[in-house]
Protein backbone atom coordinates (compact mmCIF):
# COMPACT_ATOMS: atom_id res chain seq x y z
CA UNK A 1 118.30 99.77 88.06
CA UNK A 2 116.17 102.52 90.04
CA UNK A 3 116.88 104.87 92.70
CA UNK A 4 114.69 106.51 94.93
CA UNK A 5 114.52 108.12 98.68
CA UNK A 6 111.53 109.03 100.87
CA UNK A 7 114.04 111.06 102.83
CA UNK A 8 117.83 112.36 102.34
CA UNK A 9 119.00 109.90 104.79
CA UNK A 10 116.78 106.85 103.21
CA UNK A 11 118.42 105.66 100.02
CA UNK A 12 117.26 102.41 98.42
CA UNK A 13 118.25 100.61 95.10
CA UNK A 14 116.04 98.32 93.28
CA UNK A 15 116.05 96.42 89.98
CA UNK A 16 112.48 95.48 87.96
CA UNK A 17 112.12 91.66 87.83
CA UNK A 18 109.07 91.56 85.59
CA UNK A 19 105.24 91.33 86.13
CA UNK A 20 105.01 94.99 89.05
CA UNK A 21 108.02 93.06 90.70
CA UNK A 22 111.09 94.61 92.35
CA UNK A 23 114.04 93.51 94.64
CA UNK A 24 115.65 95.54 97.09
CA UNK A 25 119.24 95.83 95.68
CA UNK A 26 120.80 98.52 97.94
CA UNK A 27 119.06 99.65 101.40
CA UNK A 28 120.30 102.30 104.29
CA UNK A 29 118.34 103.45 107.54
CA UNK A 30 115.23 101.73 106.82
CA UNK A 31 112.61 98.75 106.97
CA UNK A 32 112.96 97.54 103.34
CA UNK A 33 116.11 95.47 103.11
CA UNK A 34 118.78 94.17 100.45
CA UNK A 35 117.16 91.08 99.28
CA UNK A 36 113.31 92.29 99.62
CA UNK A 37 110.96 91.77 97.36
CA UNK A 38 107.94 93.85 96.59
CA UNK A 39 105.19 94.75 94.30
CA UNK A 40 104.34 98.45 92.48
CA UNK A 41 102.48 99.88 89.85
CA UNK A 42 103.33 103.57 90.29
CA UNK A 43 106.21 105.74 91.55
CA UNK A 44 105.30 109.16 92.10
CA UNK A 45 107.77 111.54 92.71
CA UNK A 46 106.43 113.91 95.75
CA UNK A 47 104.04 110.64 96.81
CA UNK A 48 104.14 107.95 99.34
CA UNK A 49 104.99 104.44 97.84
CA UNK A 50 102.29 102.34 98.45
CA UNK A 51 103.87 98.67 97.73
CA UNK A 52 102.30 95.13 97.70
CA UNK A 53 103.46 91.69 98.50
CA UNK A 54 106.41 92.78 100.61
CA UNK A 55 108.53 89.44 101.58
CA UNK A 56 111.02 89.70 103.97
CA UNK A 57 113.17 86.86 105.36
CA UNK A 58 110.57 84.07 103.87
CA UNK A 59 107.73 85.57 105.93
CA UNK A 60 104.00 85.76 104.78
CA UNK A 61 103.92 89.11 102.20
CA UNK A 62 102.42 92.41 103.52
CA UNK A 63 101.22 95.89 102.14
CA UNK A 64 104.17 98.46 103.21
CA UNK A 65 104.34 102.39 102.81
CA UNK A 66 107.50 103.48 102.13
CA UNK A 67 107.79 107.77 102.27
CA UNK A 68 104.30 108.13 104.31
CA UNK A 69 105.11 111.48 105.93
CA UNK A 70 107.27 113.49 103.35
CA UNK A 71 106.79 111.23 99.68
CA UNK A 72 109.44 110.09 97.59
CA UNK A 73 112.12 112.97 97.31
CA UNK A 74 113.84 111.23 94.76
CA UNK A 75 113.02 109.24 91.74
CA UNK A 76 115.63 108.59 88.98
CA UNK A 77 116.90 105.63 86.15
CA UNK A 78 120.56 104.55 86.52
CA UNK A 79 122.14 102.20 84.01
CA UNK A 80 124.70 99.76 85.39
């Protein structure tokens, strides 16, 4: 399990599913969603997330920025 934040107010949990793939575990105040799924290659602490093959609610996937104006604030490994 992963944590991250582009902002203090913009916590989301996510869990690796293999192959760049990740699903939106735990979401507040934002656009990405419990039950999103998404590609990434990098996290960058400091950096926008630049994510691929966003699918929400069984639409087609999009490219998503997540953390444009102020980067990911937060970047950390939590074992459940």
């Amino acid at each position: 399990m992963w944590f991250f934040s582009p902002a203090p107010n913009k916590p989301y949990m996510f869990r690796y599913l293999g192959n760049r793939t990740f699903i939106v575990e735990e979401s507040s105040n934002s656009k990405l969603k419990t039950g999103d799924t998404f590609a990434c290659s990098l996290f960058v602490l400091g950096e926008p997330l630049y994510i691929d093959n966003l699918i929400q609610n069984g639409r087609p996937p999009v490219a998503f920025v997540v953390g444009s104006k102020s980067g990911l604030t937060l970047l950390e490994h939590i074992q459940r």
